[in-house]
N, C-alpha and C. Protein backbone atom coordinates (compact mmCIF):
# COMPACT_ATOMS: atom_id res chain seq x y z
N UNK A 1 -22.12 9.81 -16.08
CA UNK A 1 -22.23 9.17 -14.79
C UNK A 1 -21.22 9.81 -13.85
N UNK A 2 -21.69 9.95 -12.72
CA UNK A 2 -20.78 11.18 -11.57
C UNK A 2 -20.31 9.61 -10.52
N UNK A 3 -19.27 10.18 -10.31
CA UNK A 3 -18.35 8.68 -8.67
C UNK A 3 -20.02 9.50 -7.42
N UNK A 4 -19.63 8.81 -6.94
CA UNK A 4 -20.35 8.84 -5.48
C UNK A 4 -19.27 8.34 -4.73
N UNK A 5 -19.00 9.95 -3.69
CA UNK A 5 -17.71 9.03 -2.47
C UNK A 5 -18.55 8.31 -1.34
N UNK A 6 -18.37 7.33 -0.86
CA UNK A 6 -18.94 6.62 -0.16
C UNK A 6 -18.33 6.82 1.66
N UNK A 7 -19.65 7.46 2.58
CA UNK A 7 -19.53 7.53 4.25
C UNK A 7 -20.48 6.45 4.61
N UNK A 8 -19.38 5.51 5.29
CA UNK A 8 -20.60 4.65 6.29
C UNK A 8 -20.81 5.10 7.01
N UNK A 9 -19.82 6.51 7.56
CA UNK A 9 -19.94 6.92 9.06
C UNK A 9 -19.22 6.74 9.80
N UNK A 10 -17.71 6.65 9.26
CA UNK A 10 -16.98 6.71 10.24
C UNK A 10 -15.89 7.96 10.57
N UNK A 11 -15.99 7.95 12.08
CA UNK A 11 -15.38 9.22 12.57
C UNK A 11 -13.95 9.55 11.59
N UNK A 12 -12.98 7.93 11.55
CA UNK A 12 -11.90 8.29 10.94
C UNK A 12 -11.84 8.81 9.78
N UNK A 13 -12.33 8.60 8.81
CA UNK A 13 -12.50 8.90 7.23
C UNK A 13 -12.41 10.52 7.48
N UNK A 14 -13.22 11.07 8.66
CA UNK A 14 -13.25 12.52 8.63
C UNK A 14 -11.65 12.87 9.10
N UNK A 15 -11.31 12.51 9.73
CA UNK A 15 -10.10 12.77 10.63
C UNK A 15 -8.90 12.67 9.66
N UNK A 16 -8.74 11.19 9.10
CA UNK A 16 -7.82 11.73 7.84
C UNK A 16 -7.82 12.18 6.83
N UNK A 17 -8.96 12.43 6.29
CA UNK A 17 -9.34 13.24 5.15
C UNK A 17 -9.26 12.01 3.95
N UNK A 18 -9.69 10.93 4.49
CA UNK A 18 -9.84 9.54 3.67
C UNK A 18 -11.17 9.57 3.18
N UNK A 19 -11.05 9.21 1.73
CA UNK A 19 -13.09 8.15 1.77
C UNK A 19 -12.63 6.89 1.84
N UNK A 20 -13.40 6.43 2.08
CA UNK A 20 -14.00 4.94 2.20
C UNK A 20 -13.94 4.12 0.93
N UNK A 21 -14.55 4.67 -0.27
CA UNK A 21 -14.35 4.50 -1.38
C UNK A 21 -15.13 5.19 -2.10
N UNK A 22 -15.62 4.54 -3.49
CA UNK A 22 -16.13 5.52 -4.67
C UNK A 22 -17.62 4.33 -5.14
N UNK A 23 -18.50 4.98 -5.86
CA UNK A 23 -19.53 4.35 -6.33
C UNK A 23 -19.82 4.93 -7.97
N UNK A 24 -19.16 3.79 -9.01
CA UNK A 24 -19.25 4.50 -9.90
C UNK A 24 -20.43 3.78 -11.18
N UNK A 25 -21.78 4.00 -10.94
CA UNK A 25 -22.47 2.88 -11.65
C UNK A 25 -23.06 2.20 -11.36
N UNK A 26 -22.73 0.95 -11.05
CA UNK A 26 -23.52 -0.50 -10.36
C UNK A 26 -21.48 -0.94 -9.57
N UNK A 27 -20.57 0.01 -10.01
CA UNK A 27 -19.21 -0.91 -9.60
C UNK A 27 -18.52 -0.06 -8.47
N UNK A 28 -18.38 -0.96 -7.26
CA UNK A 28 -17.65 0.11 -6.11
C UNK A 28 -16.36 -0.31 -5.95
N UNK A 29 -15.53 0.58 -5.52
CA UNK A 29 -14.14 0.49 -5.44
C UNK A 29 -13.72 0.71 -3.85
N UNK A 30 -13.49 0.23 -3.08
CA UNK A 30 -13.18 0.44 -1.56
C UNK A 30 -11.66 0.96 -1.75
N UNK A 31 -11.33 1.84 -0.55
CA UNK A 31 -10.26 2.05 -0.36
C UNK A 31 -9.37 1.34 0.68
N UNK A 32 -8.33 1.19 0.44
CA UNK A 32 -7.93 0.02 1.66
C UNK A 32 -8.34 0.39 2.79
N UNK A 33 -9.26 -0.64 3.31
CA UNK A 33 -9.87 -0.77 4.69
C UNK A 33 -8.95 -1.50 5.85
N UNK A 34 -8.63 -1.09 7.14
CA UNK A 34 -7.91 -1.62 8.22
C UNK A 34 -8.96 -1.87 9.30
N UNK A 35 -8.96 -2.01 10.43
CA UNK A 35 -8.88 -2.28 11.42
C UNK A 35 -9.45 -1.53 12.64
N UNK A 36 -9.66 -0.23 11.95
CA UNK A 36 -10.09 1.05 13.06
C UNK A 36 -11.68 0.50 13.23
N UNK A 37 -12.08 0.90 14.24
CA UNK A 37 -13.89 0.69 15.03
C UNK A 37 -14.04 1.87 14.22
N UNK A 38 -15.55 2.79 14.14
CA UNK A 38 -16.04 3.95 14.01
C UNK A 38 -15.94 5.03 14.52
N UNK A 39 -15.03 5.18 15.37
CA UNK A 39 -14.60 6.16 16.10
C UNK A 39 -13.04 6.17 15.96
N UNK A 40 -11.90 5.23 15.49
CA UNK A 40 -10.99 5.16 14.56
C UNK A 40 -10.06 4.18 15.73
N UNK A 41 -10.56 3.57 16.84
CA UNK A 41 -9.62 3.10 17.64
C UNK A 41 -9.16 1.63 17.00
N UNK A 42 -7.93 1.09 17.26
CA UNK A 42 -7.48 -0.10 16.28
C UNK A 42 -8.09 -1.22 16.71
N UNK A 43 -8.37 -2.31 16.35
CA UNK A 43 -9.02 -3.35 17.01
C UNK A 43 -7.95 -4.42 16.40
N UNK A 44 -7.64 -5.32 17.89
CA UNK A 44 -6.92 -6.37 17.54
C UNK A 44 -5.36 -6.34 17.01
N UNK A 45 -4.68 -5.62 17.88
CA UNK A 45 -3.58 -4.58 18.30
C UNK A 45 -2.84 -6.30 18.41
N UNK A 46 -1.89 -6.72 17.10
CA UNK A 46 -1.24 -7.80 17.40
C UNK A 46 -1.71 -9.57 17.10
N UNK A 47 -3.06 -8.91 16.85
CA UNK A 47 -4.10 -10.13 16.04
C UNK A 47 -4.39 -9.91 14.87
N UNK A 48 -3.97 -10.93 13.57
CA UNK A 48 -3.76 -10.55 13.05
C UNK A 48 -5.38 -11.25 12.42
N UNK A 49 -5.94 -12.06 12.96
CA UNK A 49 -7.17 -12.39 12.71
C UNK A 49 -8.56 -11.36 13.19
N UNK A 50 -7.83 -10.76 14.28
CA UNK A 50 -9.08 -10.03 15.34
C UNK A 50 -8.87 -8.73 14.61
N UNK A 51 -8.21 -8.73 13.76
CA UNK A 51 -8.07 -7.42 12.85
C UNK A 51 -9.06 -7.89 11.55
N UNK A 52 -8.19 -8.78 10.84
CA UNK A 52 -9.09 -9.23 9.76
C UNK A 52 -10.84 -9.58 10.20
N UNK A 53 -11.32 -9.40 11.17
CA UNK A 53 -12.42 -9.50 11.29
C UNK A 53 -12.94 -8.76 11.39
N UNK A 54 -12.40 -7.33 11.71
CA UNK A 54 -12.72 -6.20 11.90
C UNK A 54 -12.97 -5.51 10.33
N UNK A 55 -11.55 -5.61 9.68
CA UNK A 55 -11.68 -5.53 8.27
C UNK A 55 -12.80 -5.77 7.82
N UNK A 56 -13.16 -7.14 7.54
CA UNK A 56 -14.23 -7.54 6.84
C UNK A 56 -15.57 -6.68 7.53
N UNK A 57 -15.66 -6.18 9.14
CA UNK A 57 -17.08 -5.63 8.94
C UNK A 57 -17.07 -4.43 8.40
N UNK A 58 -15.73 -3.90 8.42
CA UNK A 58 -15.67 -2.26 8.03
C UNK A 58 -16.36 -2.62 6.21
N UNK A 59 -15.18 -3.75 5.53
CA UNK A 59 -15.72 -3.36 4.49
C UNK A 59 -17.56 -3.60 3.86
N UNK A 60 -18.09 -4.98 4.82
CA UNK A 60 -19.48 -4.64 4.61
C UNK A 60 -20.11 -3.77 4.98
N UNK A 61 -19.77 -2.63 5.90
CA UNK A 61 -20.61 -1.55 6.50
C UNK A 61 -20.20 -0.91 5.42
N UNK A 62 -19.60 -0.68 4.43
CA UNK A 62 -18.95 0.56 3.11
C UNK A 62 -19.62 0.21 2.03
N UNK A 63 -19.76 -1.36 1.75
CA UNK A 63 -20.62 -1.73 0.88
C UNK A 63 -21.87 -1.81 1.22
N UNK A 64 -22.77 -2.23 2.09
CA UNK A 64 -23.94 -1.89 2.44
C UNK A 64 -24.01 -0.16 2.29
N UNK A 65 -23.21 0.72 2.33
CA UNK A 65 -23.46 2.38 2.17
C UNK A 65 -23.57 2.73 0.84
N UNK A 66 -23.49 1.66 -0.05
CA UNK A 66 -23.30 1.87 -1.48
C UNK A 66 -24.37 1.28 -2.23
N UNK A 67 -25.45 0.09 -1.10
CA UNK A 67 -26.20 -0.49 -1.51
C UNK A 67 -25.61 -1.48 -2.27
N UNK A 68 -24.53 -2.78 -1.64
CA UNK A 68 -23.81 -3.53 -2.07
C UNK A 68 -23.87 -4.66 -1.13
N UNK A 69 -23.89 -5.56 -1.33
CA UNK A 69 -23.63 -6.27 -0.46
C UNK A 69 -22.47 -7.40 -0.11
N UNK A 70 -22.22 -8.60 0.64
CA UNK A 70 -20.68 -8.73 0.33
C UNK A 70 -20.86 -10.15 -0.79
N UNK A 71 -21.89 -10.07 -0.69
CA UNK A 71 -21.93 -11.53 -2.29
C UNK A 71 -21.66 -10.39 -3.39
N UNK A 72 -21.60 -9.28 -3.75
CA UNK A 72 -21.44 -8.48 -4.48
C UNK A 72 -19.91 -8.64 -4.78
N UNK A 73 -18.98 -8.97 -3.84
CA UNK A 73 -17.80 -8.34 -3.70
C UNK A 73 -17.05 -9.31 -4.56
N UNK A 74 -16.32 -8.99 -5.54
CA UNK A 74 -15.79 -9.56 -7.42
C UNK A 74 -14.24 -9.95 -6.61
N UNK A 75 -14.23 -8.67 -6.03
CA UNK A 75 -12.11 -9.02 -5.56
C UNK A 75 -11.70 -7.94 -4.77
N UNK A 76 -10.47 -8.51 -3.64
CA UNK A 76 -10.10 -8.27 -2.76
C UNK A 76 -8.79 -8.47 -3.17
N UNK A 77 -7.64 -7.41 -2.56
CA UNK A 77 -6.03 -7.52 -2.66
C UNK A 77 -5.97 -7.19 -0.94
N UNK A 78 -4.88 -7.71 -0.65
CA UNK A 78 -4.63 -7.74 1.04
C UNK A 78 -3.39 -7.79 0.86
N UNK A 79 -2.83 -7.09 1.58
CA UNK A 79 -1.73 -5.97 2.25
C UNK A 79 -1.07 -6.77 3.69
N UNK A 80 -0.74 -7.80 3.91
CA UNK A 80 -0.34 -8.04 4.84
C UNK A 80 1.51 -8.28 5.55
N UNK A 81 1.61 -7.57 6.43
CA UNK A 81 2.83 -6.97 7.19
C UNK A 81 4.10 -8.14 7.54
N UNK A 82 3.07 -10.06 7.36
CA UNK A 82 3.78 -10.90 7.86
C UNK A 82 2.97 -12.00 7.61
N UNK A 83 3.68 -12.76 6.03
CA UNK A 83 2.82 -13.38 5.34
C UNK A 83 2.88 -14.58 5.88
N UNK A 84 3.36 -14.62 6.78
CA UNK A 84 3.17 -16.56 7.46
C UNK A 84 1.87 -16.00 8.13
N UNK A 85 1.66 -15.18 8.23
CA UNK A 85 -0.05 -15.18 9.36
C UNK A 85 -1.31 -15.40 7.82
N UNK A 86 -1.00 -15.39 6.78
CA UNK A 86 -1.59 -15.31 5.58
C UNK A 86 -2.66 -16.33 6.34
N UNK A 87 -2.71 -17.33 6.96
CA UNK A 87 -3.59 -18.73 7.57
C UNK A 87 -4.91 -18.00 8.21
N UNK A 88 -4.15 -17.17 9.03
CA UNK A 88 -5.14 -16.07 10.47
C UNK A 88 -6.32 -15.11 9.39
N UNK A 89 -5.43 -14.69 8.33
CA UNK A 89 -6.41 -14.16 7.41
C UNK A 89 -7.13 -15.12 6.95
N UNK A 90 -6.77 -15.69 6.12
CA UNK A 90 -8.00 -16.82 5.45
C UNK A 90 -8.54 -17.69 6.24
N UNK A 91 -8.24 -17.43 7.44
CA UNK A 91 -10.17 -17.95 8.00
C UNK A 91 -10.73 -17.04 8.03
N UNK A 92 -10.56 -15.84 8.46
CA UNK A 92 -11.44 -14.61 8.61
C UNK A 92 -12.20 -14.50 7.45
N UNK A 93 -11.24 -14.58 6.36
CA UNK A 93 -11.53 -14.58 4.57
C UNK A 93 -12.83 -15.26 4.38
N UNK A 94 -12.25 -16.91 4.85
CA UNK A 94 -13.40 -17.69 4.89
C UNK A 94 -14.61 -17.22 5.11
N UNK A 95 -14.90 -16.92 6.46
CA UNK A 95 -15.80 -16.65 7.28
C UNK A 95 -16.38 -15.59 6.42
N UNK A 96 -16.05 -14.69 6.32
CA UNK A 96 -16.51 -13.10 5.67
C UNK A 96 -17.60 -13.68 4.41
N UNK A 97 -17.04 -14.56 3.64
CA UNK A 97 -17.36 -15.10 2.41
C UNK A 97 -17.83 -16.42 2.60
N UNK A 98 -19.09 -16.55 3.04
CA UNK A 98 -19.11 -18.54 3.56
C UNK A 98 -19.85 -18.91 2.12
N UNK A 99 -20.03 -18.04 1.10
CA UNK A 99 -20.23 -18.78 -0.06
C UNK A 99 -19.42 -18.63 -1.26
N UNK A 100 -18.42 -18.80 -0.74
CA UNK A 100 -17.09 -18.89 -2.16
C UNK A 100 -16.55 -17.41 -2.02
N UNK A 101 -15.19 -17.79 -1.88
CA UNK A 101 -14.23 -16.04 -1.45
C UNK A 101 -14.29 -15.74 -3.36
N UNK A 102 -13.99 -14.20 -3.25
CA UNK A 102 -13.85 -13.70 -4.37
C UNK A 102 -12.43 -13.83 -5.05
N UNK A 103 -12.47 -13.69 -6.37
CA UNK A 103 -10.93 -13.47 -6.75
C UNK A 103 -9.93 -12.35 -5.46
N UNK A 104 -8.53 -13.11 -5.41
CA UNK A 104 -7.84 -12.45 -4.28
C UNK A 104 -6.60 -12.57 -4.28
N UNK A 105 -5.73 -11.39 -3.87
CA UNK A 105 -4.37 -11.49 -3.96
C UNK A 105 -4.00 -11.12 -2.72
N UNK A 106 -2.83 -11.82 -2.25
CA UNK A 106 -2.03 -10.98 -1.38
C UNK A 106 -0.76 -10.94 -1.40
N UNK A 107 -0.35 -9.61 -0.69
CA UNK A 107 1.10 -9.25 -0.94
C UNK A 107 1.70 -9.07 0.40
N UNK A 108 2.96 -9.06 0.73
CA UNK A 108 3.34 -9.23 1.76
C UNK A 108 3.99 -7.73 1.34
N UNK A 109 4.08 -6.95 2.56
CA UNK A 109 4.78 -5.65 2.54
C UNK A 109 5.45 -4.99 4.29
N UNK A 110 6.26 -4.59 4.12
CA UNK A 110 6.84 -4.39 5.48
C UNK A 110 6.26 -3.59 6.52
N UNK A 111 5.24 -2.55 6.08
CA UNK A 111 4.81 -1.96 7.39
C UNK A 111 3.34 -0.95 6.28
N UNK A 112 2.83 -0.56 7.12
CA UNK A 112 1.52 -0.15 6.70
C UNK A 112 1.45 1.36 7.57
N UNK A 113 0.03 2.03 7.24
CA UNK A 113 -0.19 3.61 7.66
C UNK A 113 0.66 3.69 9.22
N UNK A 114 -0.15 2.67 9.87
CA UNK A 114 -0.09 2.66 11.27
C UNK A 114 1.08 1.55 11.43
N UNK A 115 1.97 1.76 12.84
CA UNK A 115 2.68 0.35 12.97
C UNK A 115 1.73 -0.52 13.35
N UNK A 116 0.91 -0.62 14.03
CA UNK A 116 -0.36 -1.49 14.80
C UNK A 116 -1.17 -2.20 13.61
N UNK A 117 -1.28 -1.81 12.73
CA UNK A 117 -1.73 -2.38 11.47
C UNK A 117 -1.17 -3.55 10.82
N UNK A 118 -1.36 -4.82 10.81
CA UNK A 118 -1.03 -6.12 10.44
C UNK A 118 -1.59 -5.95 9.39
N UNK A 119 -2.77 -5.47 8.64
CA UNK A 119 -3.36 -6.22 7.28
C UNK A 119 -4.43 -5.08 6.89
N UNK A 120 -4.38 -4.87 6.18
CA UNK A 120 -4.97 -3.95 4.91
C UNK A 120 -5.53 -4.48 3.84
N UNK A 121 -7.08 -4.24 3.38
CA UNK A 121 -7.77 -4.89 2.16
C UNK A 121 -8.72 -4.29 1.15
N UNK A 122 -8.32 -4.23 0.31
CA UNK A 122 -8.96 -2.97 -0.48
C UNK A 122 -10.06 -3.86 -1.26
N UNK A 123 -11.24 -3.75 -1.85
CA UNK A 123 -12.37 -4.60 -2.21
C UNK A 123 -13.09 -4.03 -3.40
N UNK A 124 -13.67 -4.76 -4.42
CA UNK A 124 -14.14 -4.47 -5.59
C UNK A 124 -16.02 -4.79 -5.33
N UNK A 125 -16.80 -4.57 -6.27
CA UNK A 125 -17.80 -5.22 -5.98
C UNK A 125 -18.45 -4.76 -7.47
N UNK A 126 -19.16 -5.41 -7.75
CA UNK A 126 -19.99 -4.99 -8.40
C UNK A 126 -22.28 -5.18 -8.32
N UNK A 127 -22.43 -4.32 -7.77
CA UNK A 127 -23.91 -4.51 -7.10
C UNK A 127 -25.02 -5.19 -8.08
N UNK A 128 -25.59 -5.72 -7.41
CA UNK A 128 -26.36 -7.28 -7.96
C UNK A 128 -26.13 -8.23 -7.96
N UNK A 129 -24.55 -8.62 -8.35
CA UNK A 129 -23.81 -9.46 -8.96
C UNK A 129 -23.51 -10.65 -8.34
N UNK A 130 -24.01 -10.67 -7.03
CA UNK A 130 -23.88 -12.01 -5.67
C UNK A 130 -24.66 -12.87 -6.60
N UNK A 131 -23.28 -14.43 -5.83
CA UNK A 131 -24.00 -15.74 -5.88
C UNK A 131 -25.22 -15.83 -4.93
């Protein structure tokens, strides 16, 4: 069985010489996803929710490229810069997931790629596998 690197199509992935993630099987592995639109501009510069919402579409546009969908998605670890906003995320969380969030961790860490970057979320899935 060969990985499959996974392009939703976004400009940035080319620009930093990032994938998106890997497709190995029926199981995808995302790479920590932020905040950039498709053309790599930040969204929600100081929101730490208007980011996490952004997050979550990046990572269904990566899993839909994998033929995944986000009931697929097993677990999520999140990377966030300033864990009292942990609240601003888990509604977004919520929302992303309105039928039961996946197994999830988060870690609080001092600064990320970008300074503009509040929250980072890297995502598991395994395809079929939605409630």
């Amino acid at each position: 069985m060969k990985q499959e690197r996974l392009d939703p199509g976004w400009a940035w992935t080319k620009k930093y010489n990032i994938s998106a993630g890997v497709k190995l099987g029926d199981t995808v592995q995302l790479s920590g996803i932020v905040a950039l639109d498709g053309t790599g501009n930040i969204v929600g510069v100081g929101d730490v929710y208007a980011q996490s919402k952004q997050i979550f579409k990046n990572i269904e546009e990566a899993m839909s490229s994998a033929g995944a969908s986000m009931a697929d998605v097993v677990k999520i670890t999140t990377y966030l810069t300033d864990i009292s906003t942990y609240g601003e995320f888990g509604k977004a969380r919520t929302e992303a997931f309105p039928d039961g969030v996946p197994a999830s961790t988060a870690v609080a860490t001092p600064a990320l790629v970008m300074p503009e970057l509040l929250v980072e979320v890297e995502a598991m899935a395994v395809i079929g596998s939605g409630v």
